[in-house]
Protein backbone atom coordinates (compact mmCIF):
# COMPACT_ATOMS: atom_id res chain seq x y z
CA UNK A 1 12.97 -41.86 3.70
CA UNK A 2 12.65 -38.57 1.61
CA UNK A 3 13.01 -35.26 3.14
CA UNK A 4 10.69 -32.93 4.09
CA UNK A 5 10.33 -30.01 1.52
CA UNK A 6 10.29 -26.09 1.86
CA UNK A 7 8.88 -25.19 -1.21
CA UNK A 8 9.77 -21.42 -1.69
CA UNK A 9 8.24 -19.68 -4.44
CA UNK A 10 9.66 -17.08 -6.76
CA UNK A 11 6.77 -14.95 -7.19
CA UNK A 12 7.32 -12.31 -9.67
CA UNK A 13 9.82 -14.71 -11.84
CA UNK A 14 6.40 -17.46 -12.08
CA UNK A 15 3.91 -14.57 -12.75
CA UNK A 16 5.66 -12.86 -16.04
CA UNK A 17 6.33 -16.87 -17.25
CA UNK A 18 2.68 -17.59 -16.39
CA UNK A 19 1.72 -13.86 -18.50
CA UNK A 20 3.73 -14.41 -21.32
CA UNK A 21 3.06 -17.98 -21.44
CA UNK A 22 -1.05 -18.60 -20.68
CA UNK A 23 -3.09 -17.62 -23.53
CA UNK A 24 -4.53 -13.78 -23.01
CA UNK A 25 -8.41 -15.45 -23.83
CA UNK A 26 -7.83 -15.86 -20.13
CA UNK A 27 -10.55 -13.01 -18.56
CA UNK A 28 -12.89 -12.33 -16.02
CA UNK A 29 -16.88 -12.50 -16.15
CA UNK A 30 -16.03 -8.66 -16.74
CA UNK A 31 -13.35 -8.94 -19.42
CA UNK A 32 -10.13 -8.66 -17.19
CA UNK A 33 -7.23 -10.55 -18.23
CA UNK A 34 -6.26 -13.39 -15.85
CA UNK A 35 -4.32 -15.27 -17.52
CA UNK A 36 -1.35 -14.79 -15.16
CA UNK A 37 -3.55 -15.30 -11.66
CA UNK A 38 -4.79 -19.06 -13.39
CA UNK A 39 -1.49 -19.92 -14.35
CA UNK A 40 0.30 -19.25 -11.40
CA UNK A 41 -2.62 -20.40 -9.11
CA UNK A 42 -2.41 -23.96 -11.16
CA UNK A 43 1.12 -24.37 -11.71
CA UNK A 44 1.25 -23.89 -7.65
CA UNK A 45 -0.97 -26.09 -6.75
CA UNK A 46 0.05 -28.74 -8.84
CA UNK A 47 3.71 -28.12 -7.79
CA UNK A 48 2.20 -28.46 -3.68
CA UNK A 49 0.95 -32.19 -5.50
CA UNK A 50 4.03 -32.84 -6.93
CA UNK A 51 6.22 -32.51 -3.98
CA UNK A 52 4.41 -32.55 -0.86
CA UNK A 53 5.76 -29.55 1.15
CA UNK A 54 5.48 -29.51 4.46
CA UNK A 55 6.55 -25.70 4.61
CA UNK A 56 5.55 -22.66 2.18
CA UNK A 57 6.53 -19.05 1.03
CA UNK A 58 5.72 -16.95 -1.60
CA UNK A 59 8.09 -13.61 -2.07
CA UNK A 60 7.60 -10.60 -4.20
CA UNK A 61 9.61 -7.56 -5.46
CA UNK A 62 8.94 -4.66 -4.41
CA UNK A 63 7.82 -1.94 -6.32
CA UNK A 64 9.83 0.52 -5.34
CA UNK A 65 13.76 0.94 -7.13
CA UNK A 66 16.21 -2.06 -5.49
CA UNK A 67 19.74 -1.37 -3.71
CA UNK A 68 20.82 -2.83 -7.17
CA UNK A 69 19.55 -0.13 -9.49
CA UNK A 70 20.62 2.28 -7.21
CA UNK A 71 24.28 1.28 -7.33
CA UNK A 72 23.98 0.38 -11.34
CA UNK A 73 21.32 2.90 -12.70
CA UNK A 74 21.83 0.86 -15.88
CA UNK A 75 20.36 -2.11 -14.09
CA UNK A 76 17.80 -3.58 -15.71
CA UNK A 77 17.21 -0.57 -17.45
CA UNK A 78 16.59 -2.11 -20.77
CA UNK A 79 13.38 -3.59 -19.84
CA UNK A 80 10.03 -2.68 -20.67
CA UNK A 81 7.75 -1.18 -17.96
CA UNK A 82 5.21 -3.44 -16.22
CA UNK A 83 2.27 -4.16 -18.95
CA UNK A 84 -0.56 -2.79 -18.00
CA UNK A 85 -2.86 -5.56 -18.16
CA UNK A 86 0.15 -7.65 -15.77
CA UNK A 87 -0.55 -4.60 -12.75
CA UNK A 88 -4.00 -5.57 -11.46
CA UNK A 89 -3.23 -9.28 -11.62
CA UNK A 90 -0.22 -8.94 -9.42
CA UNK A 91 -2.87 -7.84 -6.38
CA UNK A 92 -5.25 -10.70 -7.15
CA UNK A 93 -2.29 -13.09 -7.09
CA UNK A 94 -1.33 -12.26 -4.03
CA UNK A 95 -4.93 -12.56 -2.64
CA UNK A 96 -4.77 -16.19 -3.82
CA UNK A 97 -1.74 -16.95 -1.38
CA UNK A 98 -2.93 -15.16 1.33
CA UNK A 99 -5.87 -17.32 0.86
CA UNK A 100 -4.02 -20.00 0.88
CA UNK A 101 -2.89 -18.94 4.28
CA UNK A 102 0.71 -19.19 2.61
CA UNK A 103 3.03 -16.88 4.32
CA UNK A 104 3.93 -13.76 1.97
CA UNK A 105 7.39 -12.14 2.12
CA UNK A 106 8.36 -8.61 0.72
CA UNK A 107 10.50 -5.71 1.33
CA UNK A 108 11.45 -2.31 -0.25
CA UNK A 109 14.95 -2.49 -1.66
CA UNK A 110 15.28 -6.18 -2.42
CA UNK A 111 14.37 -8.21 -4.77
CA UNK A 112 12.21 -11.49 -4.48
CA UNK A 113 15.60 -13.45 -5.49
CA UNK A 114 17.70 -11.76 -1.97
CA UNK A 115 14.26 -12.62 0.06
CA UNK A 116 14.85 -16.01 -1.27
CA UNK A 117 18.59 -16.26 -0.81
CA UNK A 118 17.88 -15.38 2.97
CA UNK A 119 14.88 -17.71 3.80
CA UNK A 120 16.69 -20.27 2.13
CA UNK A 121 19.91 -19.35 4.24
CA UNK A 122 17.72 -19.50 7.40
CA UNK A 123 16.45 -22.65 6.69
CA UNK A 124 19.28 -24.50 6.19
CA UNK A 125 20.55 -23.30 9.61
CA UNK A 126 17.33 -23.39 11.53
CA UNK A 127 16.14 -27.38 10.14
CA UNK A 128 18.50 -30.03 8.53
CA UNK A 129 16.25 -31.94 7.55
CA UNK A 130 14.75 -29.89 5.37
CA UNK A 131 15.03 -29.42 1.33
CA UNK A 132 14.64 -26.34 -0.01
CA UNK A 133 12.45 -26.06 -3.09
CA UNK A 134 12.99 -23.38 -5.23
CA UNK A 135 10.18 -22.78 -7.53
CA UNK A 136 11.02 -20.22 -10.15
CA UNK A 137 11.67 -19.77 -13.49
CA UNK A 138 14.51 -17.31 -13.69
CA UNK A 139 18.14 -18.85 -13.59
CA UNK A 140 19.85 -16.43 -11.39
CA UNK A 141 18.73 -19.01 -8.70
CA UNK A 142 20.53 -21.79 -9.74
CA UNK A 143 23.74 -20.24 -7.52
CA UNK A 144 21.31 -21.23 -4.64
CA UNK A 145 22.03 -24.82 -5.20
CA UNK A 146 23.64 -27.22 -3.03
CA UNK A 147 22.99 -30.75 -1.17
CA UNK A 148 20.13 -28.49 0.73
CA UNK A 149 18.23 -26.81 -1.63
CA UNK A 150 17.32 -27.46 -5.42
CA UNK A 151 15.70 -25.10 -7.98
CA UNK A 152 12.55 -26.71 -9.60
CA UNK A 153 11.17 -24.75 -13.25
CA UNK A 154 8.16 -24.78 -14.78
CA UNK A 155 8.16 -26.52 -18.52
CA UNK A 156 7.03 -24.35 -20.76
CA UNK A 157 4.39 -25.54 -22.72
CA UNK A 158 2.70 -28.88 -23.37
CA UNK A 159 6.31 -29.94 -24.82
CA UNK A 160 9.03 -29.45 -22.18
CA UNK A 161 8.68 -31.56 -19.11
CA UNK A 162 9.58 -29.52 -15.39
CA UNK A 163 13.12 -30.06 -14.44
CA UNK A 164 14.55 -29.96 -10.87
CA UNK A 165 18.19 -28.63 -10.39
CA UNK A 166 20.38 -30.62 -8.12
CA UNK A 167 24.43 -29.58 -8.19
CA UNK A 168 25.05 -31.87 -10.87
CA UNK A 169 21.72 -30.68 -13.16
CA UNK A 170 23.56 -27.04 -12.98
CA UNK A 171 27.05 -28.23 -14.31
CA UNK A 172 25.20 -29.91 -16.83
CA UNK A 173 23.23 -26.93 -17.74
CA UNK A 174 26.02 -24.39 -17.16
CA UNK A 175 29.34 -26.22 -17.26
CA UNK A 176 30.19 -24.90 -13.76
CA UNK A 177 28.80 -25.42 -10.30
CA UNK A 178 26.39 -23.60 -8.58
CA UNK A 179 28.92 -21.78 -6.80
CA UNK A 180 30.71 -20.17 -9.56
CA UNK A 181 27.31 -19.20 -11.18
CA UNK A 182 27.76 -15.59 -10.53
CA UNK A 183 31.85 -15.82 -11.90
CA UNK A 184 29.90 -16.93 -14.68
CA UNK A 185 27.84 -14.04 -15.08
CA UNK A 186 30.63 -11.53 -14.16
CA UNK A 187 32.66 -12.73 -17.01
CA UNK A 188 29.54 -13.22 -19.84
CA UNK A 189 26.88 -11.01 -17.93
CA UNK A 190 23.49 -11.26 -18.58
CA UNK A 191 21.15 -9.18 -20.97
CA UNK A 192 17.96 -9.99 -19.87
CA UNK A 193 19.35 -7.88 -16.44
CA UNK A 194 21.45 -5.41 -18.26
CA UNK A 195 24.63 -6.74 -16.37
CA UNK A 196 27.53 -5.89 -18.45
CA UNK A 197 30.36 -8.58 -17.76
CA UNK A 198 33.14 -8.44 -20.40
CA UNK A 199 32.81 -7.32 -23.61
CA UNK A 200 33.36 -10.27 -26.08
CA UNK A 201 33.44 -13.23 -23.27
CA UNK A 202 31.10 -15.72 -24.27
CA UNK A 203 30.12 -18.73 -22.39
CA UNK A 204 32.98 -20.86 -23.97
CA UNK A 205 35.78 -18.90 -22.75
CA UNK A 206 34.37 -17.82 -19.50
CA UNK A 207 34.22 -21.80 -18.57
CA UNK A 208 37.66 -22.12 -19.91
CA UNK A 209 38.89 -19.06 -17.41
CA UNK A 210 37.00 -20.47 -14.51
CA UNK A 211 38.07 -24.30 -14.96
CA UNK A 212 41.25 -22.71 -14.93
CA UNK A 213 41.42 -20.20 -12.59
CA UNK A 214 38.35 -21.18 -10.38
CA UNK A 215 36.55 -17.81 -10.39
CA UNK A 216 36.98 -13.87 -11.73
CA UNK A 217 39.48 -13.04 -8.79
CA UNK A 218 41.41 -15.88 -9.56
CA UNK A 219 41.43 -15.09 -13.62
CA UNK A 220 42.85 -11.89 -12.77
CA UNK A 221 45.50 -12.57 -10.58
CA UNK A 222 47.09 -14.76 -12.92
CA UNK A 223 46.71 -12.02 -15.37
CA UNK A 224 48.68 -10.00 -13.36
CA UNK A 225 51.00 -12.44 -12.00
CA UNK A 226 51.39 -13.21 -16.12
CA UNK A 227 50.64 -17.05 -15.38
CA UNK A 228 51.26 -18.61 -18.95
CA UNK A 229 47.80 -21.05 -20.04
CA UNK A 230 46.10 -21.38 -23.30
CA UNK A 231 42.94 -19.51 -22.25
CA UNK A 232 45.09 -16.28 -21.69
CA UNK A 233 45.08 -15.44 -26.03
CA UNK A 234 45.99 -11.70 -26.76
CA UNK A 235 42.75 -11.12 -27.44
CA UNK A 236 40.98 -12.44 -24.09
CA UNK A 237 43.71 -10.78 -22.20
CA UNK A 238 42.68 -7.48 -23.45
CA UNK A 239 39.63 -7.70 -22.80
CA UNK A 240 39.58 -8.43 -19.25
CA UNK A 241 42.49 -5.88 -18.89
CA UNK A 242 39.43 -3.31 -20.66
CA UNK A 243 36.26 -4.61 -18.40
CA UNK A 244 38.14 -5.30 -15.25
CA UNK A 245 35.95 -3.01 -13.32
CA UNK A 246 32.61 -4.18 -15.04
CA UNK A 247 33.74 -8.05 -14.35
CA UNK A 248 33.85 -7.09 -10.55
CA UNK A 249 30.95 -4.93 -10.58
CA UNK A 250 28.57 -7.66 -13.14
CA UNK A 251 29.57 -10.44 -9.89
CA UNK A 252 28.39 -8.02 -7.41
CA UNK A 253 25.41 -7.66 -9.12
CA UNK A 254 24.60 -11.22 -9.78
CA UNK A 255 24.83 -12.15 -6.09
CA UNK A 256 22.05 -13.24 -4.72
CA UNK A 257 22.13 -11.71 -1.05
CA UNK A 258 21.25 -14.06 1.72
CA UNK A 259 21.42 -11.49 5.02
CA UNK A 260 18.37 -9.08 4.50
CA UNK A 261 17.06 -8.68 7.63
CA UNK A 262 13.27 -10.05 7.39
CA UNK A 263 11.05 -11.35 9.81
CA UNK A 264 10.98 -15.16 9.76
CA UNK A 265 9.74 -17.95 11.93
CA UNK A 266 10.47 -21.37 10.50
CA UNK A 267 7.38 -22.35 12.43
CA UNK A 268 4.61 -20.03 10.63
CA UNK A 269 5.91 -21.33 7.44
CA UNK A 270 4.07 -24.99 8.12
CA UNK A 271 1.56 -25.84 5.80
CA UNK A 272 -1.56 -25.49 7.77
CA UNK A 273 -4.93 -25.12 7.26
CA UNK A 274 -6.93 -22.53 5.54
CA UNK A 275 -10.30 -21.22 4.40
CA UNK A 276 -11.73 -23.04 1.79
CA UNK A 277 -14.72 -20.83 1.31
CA UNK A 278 -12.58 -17.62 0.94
CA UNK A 279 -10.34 -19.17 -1.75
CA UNK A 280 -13.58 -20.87 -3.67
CA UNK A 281 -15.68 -17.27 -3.29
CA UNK A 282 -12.14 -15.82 -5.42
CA UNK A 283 -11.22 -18.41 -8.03
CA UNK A 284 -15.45 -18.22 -8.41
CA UNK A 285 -15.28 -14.21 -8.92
CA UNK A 286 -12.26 -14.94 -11.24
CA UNK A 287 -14.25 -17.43 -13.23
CA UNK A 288 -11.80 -20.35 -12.33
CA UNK A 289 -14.45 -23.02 -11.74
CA UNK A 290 -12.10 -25.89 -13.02
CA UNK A 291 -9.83 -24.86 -10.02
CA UNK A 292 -12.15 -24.96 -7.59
CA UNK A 293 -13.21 -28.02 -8.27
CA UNK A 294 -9.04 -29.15 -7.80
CA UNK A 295 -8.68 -27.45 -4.30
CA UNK A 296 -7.53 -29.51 -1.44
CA UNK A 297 -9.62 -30.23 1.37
CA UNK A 298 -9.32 -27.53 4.37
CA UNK A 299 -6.25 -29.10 5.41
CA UNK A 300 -3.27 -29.11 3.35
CA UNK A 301 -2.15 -31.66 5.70
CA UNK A 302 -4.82 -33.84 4.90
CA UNK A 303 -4.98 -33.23 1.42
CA UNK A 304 -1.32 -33.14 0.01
CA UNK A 305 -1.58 -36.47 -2.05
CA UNK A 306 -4.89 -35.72 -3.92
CA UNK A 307 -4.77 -35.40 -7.68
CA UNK A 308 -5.35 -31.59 -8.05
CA UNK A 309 -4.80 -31.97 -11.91
């Protein structure tokens, strides 16, 4: 018998894939670009199809700086403000999931990802029974993994089908399990977040360090207890000896957190009913007739196995 499914959404990771990847012809009766409120409104219900949840949440950043940019001002710095024509959309995308009457998660200081790590945290200790969903398109997640919770992204594009991430899907993808995802990033780090890592290690030689030594504190105390392997060239040597203190920092910075203190009752997370008319009156307004025409009935509960798409 399958499990039941928490699907958890990443909200700001699905709205810049949904801006950068819906055509900008996308607008209101007015001219607004909506590109990114249709996509993620249809990739999410479709996804609800798809997998049949029998709990929801949708979590946000918040605008405001995060504990991480305060302890690395270089965090994320090289990435370009918030387009303008993304800011008004964010608003009208959360109106659609409040709508929805999908619980809405947020908080000033974390990131969507650490809102994430924590309801997915509480659910595995609050319901057994229950999978975690992970609906996102940013890879940071796939440390989340395990037997109780897989990450499920978006294709992009008519081409490239949607792939769900069990533990064995992330070795595949990575070449190490989900637990020694952020080892991983310590030792390569990540541009797209501005985390450093170590100059020169490249995903080749950070699997052969962590195959080896299991994860960064293990590659460097057999650096310093001189432990004699392949991996260890003069060159690699050096540079871990130079970025020490940027390894240790990049895996602090990688980790999701999953012990923010929120507010969270497994219960109102149910999929329950909802107001149709309030949802039709916006996707109408927004000039989504197509989706309105797709909407499940009042009940999700109801509804879950009609085509939407």
């Amino acid at each position: 018998m399958p499990r039941k499914t928490f699907l958890l959404v990443d909200g700001h990771a699905l709205i810049y894939r949904c801006f950068y990847g819906f055509p900008k012809t996308l607008t209101s009766t007015s001219g607004q670009l909506i590109n990114a409120v249709y996509g993620f409104s249809r990739i999410l219900l479709t996804v609800i199809r798809d997998i049949e949840p029998t709990h929801m949440a949708v979590t946000f950043d918040h605008r405001k700086p995060t504990n991480r940019s305060k302890e690395y001002k270089e965090y994320k710095a090289n990435r370009p403000s918030m387009p303008e024509e993304l800011r008004p959309q964010i608003q009208m995308i959360k109106d659609v999931v409040t709508a929805l009457n999908i619980p809405l998660f947020i908080k000033e200081g974390f990131e969507a990802d650490d809102l994430i790590g924590t309801i997915n945290r509480k659910v595995e200790s609050l319901d057994k029974e229950l999978l975690t969903m992970i609906l996102t398109g940013d890879k940071d997640m796939l440390q989340l993994v395990d037997n109780d919770t897989h990450v499920y992204m978006p294709g992009r594009g008519k081409f490239q089908n949607d792939v769900e991430y069990d533990v064995e899907k992330v070795k595949e993808k990575l070449g190490v399990f989900p637990d020694r995802v952020i080892d991983l990033k310590g030792l390569m780090g990540d541009s797209s977040d501005n985390i450093p890592g170590v100059k020169g290690i490249g995903p080749k030689t950070a699997n052969a360090l962590l195959e080896a030594f299991d994860s960064i504190e293990g590659v460097y105390k057999a650096l310093e207890s001189e432990v004699d392997n392949s991996v260890f060239t003069k060159s690699v040597k050096n540079k871990l000896i130079t970025d020490k203190e940027n390894a240790i920092l990049s895996k602090h910075l990688a980790t999701i957190l999953i012990d923010v203190d929120i507010d969270f009752i497994l219960e109102d997370c149910k999929v329950s009913s909802y107001n149709k008319e309030i949802i039709t009156n916006l996707f109408e307004e927004l000039n989504f007739r197509s989706l309105v025409k797709l909407l499940p009935q009042d009940a999700f509960e109801s509804s879950i196995q009609e085509a939407l798409f």
